[in-house]
N, C-alpha and C. Protein backbone atom coordinates (compact mmCIF):
# COMPACT_ATOMS: atom_id res chain seq x y z
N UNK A 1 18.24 -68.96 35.84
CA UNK A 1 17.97 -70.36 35.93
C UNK A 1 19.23 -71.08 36.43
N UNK A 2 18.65 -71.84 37.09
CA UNK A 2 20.02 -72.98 37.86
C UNK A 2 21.33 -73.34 36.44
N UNK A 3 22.24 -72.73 36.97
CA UNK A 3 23.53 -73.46 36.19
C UNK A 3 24.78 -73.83 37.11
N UNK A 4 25.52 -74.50 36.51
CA UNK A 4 26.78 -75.39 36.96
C UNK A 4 27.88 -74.94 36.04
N UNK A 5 27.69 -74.14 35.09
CA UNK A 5 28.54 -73.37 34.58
C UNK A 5 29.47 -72.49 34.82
N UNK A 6 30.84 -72.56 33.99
CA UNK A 6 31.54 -71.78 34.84
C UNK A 6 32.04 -70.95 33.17
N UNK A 7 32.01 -69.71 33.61
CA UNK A 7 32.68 -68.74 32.43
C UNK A 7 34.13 -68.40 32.84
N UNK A 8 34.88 -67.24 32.15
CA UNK A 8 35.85 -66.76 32.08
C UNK A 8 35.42 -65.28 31.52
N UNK A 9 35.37 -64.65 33.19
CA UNK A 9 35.03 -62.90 32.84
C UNK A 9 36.19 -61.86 32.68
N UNK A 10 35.82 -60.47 32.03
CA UNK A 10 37.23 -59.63 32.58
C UNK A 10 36.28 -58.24 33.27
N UNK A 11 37.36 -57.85 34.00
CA UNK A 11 37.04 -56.82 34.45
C UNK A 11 38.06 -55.74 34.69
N UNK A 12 37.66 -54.44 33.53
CA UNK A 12 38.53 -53.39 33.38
C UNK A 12 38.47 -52.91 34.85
N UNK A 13 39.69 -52.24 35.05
CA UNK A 13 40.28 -51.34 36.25
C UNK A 13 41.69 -50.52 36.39
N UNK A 14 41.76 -50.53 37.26
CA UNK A 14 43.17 -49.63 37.67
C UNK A 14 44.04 -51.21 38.03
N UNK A 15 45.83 -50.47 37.15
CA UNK A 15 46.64 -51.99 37.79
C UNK A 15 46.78 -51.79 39.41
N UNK A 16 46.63 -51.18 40.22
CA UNK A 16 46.55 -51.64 41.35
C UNK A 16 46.16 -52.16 41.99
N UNK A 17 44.66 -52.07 41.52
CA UNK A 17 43.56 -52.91 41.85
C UNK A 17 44.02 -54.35 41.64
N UNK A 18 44.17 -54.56 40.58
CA UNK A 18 44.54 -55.79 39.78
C UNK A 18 45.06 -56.49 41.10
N UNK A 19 46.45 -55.87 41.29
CA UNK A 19 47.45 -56.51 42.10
C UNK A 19 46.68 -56.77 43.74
N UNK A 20 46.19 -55.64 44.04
CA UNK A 20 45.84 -56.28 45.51
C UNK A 20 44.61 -57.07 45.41
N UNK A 21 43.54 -57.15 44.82
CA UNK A 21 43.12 -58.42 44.48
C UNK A 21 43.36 -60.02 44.19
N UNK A 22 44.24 -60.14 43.69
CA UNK A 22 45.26 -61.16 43.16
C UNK A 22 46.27 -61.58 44.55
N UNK A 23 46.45 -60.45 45.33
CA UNK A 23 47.38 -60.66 46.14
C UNK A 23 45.77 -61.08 47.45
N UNK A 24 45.12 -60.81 47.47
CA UNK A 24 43.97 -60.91 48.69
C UNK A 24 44.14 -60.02 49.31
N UNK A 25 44.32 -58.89 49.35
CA UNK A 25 43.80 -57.66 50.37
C UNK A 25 43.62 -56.61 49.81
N UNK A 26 42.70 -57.17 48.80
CA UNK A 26 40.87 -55.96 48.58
C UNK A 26 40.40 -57.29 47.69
N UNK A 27 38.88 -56.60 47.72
CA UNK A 27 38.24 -57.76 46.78
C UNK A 27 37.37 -56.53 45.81
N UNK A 28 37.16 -57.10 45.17
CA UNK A 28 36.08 -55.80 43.93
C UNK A 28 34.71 -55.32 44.88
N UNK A 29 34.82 -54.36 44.18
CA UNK A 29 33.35 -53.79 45.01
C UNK A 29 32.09 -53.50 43.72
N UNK A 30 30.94 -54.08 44.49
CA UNK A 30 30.05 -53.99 43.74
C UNK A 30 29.44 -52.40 42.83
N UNK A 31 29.28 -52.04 41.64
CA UNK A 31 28.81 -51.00 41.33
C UNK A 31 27.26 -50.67 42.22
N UNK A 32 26.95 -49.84 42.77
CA UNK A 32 25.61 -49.32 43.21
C UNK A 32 25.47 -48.15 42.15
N UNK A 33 25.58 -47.66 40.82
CA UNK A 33 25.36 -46.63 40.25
C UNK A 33 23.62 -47.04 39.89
N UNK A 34 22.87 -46.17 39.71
CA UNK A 34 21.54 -45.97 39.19
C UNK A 34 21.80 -45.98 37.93
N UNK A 35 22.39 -45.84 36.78
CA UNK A 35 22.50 -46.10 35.89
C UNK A 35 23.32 -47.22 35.20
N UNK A 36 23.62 -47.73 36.05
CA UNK A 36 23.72 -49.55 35.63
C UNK A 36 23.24 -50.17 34.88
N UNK A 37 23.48 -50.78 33.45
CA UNK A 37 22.25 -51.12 32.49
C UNK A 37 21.87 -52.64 33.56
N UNK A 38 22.65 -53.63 33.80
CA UNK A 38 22.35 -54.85 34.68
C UNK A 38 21.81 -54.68 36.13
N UNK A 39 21.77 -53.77 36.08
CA UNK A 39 21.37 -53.36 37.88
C UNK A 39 22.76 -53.10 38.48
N UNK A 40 22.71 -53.33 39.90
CA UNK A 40 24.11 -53.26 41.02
C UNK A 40 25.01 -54.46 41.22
N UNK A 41 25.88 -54.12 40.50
CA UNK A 41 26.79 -55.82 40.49
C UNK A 41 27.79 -55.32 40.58
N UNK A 42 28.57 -56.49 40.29
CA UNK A 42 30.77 -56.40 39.38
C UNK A 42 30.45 -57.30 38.29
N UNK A 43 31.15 -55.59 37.34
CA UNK A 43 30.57 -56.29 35.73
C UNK A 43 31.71 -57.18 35.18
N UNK A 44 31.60 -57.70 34.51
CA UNK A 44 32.80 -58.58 33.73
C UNK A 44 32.29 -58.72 31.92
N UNK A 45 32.99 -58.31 31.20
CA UNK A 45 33.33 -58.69 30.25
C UNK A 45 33.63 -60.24 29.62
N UNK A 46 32.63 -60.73 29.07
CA UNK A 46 32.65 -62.25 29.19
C UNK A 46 33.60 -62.33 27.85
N UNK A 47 34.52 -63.24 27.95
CA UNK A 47 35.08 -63.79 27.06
C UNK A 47 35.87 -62.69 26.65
N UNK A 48 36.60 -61.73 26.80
CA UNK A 48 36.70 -60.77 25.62
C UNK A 48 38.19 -59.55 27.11
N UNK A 49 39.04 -60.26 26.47
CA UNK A 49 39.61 -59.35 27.97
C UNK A 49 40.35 -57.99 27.36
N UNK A 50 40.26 -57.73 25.73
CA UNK A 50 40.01 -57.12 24.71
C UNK A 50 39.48 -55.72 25.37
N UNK A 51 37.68 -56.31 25.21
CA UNK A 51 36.70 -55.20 25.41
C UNK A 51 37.28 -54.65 26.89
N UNK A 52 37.44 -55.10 28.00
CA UNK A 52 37.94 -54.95 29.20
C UNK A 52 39.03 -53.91 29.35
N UNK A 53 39.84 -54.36 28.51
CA UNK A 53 41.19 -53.22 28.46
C UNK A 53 40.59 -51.78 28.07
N UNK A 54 39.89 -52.14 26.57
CA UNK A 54 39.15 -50.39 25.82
C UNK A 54 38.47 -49.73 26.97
N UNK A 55 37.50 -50.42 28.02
CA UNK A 55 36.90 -49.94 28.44
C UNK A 55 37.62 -49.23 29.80
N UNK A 56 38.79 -50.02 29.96
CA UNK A 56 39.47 -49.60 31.38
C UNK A 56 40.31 -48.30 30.93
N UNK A 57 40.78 -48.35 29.63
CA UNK A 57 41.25 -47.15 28.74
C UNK A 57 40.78 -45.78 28.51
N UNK A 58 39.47 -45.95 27.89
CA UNK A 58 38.39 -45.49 28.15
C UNK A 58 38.28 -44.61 29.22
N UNK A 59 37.95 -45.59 30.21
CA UNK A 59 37.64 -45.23 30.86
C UNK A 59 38.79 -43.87 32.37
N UNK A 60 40.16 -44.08 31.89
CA UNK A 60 40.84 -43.10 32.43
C UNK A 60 41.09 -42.25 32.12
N UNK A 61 40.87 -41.67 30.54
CA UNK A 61 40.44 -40.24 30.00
C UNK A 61 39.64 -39.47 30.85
N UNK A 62 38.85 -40.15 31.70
CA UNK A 62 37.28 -39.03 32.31
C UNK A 62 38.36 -38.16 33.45
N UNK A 63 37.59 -37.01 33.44
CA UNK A 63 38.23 -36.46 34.53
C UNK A 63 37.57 -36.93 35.56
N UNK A 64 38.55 -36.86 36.80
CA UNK A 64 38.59 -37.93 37.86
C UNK A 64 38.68 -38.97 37.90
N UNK A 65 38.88 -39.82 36.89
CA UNK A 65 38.92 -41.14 37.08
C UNK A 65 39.81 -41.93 37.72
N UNK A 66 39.46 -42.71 38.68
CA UNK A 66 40.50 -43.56 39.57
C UNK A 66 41.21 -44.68 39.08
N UNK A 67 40.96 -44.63 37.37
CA UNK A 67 42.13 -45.53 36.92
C UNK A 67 43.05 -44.74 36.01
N UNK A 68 44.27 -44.61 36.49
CA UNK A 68 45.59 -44.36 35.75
C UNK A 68 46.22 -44.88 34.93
N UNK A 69 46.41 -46.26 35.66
CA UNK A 69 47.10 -47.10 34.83
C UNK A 69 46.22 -48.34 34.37
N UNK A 70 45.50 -48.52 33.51
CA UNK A 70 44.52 -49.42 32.76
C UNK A 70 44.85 -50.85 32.35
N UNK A 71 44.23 -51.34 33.28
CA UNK A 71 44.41 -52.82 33.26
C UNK A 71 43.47 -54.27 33.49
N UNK A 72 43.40 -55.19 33.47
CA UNK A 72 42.29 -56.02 33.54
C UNK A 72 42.31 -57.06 34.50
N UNK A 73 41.15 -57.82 35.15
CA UNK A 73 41.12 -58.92 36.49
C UNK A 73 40.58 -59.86 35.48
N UNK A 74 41.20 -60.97 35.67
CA UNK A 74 40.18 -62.07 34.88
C UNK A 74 40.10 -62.91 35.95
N UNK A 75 38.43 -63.80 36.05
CA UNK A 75 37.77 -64.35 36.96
C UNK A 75 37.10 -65.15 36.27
N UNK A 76 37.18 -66.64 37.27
CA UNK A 76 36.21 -67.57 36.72
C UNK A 76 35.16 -67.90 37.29
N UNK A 77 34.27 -67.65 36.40
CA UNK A 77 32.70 -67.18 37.22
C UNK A 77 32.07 -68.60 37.57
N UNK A 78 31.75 -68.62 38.95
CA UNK A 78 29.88 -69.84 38.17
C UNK A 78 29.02 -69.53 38.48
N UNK A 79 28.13 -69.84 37.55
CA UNK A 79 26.88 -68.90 37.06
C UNK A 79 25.89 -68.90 38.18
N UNK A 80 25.72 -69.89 38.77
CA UNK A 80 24.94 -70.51 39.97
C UNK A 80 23.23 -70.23 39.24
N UNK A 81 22.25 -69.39 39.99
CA UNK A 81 21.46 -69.29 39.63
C UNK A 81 21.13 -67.74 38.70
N UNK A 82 20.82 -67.84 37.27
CA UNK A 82 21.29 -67.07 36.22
C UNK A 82 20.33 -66.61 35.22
N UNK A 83 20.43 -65.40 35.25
CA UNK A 83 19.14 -64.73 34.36
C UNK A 83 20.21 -64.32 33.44
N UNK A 84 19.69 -65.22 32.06
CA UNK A 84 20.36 -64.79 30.72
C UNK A 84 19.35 -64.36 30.21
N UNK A 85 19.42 -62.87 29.86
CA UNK A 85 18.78 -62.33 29.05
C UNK A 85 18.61 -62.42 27.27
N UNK A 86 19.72 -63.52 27.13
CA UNK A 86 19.25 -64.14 25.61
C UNK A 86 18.15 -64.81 25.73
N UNK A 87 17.17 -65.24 26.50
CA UNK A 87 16.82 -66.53 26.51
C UNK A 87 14.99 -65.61 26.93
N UNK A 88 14.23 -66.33 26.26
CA UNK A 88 13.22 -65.91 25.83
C UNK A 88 12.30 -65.76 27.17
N UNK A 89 12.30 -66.87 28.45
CA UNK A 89 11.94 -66.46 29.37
C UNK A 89 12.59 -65.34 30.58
N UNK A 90 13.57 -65.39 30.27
CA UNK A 90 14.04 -64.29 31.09
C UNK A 90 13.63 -62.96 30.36
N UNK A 91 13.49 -62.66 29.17
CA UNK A 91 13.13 -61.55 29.13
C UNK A 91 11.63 -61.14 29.32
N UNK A 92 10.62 -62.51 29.42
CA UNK A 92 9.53 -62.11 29.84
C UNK A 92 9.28 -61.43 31.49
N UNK A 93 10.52 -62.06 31.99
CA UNK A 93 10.76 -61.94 33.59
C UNK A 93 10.61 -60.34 33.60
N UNK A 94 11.77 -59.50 33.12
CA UNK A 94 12.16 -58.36 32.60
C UNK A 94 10.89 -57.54 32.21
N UNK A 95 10.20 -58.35 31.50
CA UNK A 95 9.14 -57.49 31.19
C UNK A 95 7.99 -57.54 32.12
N UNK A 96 7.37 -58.17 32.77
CA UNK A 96 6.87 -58.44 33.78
C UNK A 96 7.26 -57.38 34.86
N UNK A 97 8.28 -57.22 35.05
CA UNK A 97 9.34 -56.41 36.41
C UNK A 97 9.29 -55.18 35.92
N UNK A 98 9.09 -54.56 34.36
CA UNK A 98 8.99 -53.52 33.92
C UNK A 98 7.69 -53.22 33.89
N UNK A 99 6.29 -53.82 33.66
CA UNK A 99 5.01 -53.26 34.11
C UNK A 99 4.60 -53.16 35.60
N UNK A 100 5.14 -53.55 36.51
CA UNK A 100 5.67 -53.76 37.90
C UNK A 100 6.11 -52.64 38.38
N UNK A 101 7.04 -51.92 37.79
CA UNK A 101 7.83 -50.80 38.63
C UNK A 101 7.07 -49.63 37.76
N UNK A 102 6.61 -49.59 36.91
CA UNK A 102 5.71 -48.61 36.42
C UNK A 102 4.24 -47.88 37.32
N UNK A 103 3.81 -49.08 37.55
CA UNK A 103 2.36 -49.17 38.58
C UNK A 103 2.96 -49.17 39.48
N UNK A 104 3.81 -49.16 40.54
CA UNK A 104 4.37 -48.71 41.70
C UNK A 104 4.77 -47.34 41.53
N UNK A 105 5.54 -46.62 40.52
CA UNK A 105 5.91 -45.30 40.55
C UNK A 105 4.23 -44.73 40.14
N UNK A 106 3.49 -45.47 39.05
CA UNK A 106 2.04 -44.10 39.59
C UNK A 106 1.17 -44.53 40.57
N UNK A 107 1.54 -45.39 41.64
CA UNK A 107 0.88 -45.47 42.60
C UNK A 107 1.43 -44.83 43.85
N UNK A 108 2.77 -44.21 43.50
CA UNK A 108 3.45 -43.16 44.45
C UNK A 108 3.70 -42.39 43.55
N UNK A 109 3.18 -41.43 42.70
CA UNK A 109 3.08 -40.45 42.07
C UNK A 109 4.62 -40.17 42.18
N UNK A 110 5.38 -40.80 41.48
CA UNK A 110 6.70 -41.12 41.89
C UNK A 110 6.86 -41.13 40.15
N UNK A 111 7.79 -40.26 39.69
CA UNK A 111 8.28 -40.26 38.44
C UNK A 111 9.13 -41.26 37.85
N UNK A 112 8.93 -42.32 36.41
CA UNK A 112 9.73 -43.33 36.13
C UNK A 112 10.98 -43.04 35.58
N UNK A 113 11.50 -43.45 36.10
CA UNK A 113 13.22 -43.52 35.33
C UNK A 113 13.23 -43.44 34.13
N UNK A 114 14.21 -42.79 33.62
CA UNK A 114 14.03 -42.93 31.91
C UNK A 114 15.88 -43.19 31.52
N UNK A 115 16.11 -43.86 30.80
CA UNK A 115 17.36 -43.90 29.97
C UNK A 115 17.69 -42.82 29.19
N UNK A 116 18.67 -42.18 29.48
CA UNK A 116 19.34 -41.14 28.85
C UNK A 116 20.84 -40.94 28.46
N UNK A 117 20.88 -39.88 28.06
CA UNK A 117 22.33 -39.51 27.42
C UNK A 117 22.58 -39.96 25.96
N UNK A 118 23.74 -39.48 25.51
CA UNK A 118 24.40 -39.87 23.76
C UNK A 118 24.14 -41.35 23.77
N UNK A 119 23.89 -41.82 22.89
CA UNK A 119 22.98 -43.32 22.49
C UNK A 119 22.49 -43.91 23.84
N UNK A 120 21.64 -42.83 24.81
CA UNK A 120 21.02 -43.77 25.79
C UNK A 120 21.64 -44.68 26.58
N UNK A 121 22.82 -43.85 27.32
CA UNK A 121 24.01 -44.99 28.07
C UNK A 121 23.73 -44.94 29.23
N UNK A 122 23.11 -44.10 29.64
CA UNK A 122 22.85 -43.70 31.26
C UNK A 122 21.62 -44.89 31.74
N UNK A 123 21.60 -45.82 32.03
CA UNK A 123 20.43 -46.78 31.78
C UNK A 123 19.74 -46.53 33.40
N UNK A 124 19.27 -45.70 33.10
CA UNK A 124 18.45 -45.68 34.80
C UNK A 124 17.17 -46.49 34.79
N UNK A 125 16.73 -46.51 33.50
CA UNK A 125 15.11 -47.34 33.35
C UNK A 125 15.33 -49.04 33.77
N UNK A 126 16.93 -49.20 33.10
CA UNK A 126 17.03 -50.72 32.77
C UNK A 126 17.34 -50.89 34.17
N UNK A 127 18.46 -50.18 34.59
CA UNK A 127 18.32 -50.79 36.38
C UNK A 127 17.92 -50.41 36.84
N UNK A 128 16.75 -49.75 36.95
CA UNK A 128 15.65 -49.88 38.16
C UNK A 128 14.64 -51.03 37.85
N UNK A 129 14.44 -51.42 36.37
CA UNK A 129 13.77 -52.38 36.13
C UNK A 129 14.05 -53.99 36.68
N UNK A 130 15.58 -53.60 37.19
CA UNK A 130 16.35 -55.08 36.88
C UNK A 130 16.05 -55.17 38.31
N UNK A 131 16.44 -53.96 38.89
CA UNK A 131 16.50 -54.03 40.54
C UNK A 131 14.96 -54.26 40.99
N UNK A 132 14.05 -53.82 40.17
CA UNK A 132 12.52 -54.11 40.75
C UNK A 132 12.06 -55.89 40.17
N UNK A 133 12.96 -56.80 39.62
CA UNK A 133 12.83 -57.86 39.35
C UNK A 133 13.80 -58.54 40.34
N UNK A 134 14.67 -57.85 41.18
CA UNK A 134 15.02 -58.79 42.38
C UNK A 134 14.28 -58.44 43.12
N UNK A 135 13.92 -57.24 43.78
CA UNK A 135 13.13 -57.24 44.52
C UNK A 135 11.85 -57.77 44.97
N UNK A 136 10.95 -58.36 43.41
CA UNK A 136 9.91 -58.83 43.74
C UNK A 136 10.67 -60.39 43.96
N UNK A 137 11.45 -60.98 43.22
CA UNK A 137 11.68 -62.30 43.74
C UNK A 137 11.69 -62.43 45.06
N UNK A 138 12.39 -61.76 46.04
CA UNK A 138 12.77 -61.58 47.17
C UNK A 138 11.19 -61.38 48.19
N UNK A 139 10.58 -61.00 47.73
CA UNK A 139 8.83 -60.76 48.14
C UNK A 139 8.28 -61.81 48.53
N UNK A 140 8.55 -62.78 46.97
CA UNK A 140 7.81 -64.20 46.28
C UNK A 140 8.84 -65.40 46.73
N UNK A 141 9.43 -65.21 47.74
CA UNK A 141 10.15 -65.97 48.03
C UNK A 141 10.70 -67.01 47.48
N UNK A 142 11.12 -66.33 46.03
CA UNK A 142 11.86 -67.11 45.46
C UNK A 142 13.22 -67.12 45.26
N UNK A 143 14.29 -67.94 44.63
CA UNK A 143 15.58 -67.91 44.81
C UNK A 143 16.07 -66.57 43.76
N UNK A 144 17.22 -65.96 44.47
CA UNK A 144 17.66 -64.56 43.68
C UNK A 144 18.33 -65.10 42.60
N UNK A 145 18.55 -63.91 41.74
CA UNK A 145 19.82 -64.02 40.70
C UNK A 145 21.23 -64.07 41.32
N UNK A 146 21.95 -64.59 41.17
CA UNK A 146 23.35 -64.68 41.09
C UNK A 146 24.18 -63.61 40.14
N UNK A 147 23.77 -64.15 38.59
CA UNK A 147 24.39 -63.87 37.98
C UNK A 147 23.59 -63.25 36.81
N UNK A 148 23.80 -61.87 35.70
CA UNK A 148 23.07 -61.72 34.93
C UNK A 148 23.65 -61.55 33.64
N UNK A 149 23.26 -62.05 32.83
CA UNK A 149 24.11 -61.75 31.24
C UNK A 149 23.48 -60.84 30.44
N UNK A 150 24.23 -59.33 29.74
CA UNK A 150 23.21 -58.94 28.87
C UNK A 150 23.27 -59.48 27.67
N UNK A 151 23.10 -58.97 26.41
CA UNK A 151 23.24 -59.39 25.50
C UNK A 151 23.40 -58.60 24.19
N UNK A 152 24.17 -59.10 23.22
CA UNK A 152 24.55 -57.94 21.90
C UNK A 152 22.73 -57.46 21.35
N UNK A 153 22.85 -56.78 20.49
CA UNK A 153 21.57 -55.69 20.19
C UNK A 153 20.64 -56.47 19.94
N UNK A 154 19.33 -56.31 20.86
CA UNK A 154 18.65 -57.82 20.09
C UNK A 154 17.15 -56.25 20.02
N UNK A 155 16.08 -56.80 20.43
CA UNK A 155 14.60 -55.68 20.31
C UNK A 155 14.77 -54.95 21.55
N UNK A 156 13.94 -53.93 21.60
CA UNK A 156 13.54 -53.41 22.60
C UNK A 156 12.47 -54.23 23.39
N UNK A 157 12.68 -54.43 25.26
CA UNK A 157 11.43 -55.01 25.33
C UNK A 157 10.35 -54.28 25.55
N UNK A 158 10.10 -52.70 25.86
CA UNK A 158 9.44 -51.66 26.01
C UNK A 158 10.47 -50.70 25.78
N UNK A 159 9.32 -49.68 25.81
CA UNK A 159 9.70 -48.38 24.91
C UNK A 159 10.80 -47.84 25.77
N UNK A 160 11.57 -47.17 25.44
CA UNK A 160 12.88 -46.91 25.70
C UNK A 160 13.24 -47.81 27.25
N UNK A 161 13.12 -48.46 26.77
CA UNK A 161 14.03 -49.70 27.33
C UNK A 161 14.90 -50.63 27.19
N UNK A 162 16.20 -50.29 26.34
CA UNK A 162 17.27 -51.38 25.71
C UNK A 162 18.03 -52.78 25.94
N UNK A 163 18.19 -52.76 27.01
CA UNK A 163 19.30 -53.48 27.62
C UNK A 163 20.26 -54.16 26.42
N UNK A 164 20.33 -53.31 25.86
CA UNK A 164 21.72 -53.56 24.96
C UNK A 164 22.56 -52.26 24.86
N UNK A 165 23.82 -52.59 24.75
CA UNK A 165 24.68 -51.30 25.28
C UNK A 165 26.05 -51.70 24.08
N UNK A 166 26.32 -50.95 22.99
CA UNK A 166 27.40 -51.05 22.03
C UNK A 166 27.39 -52.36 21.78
N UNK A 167 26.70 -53.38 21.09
CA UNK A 167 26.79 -54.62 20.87
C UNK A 167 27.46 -55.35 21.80
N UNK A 168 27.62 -55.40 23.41
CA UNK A 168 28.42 -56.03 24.12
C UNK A 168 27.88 -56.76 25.28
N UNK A 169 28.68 -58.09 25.40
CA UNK A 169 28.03 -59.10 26.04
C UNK A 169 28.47 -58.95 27.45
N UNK A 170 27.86 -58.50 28.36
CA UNK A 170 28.45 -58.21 29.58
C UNK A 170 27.57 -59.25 30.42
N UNK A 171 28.61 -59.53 32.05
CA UNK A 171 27.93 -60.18 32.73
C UNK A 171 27.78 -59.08 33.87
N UNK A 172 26.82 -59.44 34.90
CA UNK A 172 27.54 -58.57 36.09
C UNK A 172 26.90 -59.95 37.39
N UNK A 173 28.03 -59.40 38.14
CA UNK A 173 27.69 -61.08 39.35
C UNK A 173 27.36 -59.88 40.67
N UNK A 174 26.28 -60.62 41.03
CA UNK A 174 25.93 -60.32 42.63
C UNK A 174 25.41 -61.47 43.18
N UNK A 175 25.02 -60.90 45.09
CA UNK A 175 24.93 -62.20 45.44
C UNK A 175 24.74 -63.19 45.52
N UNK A 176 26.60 -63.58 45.05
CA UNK A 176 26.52 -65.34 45.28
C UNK A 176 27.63 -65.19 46.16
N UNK A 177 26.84 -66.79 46.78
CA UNK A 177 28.04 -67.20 47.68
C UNK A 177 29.20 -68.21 47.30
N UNK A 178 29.15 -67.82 46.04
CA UNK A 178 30.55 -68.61 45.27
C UNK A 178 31.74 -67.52 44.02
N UNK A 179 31.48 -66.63 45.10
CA UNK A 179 32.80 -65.83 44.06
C UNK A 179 33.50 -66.09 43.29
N UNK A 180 33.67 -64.89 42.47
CA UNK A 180 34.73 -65.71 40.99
C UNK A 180 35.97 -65.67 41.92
N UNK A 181 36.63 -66.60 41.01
CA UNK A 181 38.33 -66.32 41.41
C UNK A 181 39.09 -65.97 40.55
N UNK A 182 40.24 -65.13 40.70
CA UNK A 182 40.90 -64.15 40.33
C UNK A 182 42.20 -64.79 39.70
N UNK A 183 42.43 -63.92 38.42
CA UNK A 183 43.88 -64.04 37.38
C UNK A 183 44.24 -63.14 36.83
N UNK A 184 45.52 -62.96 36.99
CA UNK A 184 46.11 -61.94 36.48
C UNK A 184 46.66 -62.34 34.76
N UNK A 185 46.31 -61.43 33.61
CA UNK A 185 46.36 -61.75 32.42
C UNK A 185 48.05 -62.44 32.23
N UNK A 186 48.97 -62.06 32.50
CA UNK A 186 50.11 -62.17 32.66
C UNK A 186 50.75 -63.25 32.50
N UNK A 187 49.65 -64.30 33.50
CA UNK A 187 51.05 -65.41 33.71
C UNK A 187 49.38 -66.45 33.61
N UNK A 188 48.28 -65.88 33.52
CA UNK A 188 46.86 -66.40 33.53
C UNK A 188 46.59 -67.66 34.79
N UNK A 189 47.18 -67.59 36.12
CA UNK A 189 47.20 -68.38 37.08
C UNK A 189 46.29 -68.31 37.55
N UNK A 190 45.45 -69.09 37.86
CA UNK A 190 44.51 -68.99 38.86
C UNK A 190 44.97 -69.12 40.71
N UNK A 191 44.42 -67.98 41.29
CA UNK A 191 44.60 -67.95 42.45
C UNK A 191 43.69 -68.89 43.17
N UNK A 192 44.09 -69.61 44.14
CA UNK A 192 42.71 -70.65 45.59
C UNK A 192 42.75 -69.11 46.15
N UNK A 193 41.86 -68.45 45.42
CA UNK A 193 41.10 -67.50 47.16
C UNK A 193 40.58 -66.46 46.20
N UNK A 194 39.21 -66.44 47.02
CA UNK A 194 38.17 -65.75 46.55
C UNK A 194 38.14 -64.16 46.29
N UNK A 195 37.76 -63.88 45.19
CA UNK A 195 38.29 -61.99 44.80
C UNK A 195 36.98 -61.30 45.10
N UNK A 196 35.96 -61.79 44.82
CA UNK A 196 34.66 -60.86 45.04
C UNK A 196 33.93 -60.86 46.19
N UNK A 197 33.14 -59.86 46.66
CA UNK A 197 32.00 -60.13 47.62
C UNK A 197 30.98 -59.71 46.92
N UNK A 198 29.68 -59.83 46.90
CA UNK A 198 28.65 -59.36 46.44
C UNK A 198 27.85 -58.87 46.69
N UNK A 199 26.92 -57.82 46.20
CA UNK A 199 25.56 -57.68 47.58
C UNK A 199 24.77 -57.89 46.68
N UNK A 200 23.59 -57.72 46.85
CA UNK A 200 22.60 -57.69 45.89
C UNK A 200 21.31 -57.58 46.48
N UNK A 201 20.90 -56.14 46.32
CA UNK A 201 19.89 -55.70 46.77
C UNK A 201 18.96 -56.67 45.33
N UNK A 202 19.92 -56.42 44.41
CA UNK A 202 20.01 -56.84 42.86
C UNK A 202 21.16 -57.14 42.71
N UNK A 203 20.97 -57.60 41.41
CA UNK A 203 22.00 -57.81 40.57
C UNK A 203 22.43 -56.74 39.78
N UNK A 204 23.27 -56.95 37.81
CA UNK A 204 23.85 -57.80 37.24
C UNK A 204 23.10 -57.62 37.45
């Protein structure tokens, strides 16, 4: 839904990243993983540059991981047009988009995604669900998401279908044409020049 809101996201990474972002020559790149609980975005950690660090921490234990040195981007988002999934009609949206991509996979005898792994982290159900709710907007010629918020543990809206992930409030931003802008935790400056690009087949 239309907002004028502006948050304050983080986003775990590598400090290099950090720096050439901040400096303008790279901008974040959108996740395309299939197991995206928000769909295909750049996630941010709302409010919490905390969770951002654990996760950038975290996250350089994995083997291969392209962050070494664990560090955080903070960005000030606006929400533009915004599917908060706290909010009672957006999750009807969600659910709607989830009987939707169901009857398309058995109408191409096409097997449904399912959420998997140790507490169900691998969210392939939730973003394909999320991504088959931009897609039909995009059909219905209506205006896309921008921006998507999940939300701490609330119901299931169908059967193994969560979109809640460790009690945590994540955003993820895709296409908008108003990028967050970029701060480094440090000195918390805001930079004039734009850090993200977005795509969005989906969102976030």
């Amino acid at each position: 839904m239309p907002s004028q809101s502006l948050v304050v996201g983080y986003h775990g990474c590598d400090r290099r990243l950090v720096e050439k972002v901040v400096a303008g020559v790279e901008v974040l790149k959108p996740s395309q993983n299939a197991r995206d609980l928000l769909g295909h975005g750049i996630y941010f950690w709302e409010d919490s540059h905390a969770r951002a660090m654990r996760w950038a921490e975290a996250e350089s234990e994995r083997r291969r991981s392209s962050i070494t040195a664990p560090a955080v981007l903070g960005a000030i988002i606006q929400l533009g047009n915004f599917l908060n999934l706290m909010e009672t009609e957006a999750l009807s949206l969600v659910k709607s988009a989830h009987v939707s991509y169901l009857s398309a996979c058995a109408s191409t005898g096409s097997p449904a995604a399912t959420n998997r792994g140790p507490e169900l982290r691998a969210r392939f159900l939730d973003c394909a669900v999320i991504q088959t709710l931009h897609q039909l907007r995009r059909e219905q010629g209506k205006a896309e998401f921008d921006t998507v918020r999940g939300f701490n543990r609330i119901r299931v809206i169908q059967p193994r279908m969560d979109l809640a992930c460790q009690s945590r409030n994540q955003r993820s931003a895709a296409a908008s044409a108003q990028a967050p802008q970029a701060f480094t935790i440090a000195d918390t400056k805001v930079r004039p020049r734009w850090a993200t690009e977005h795509v969005c087949e989906t969102l976030c």
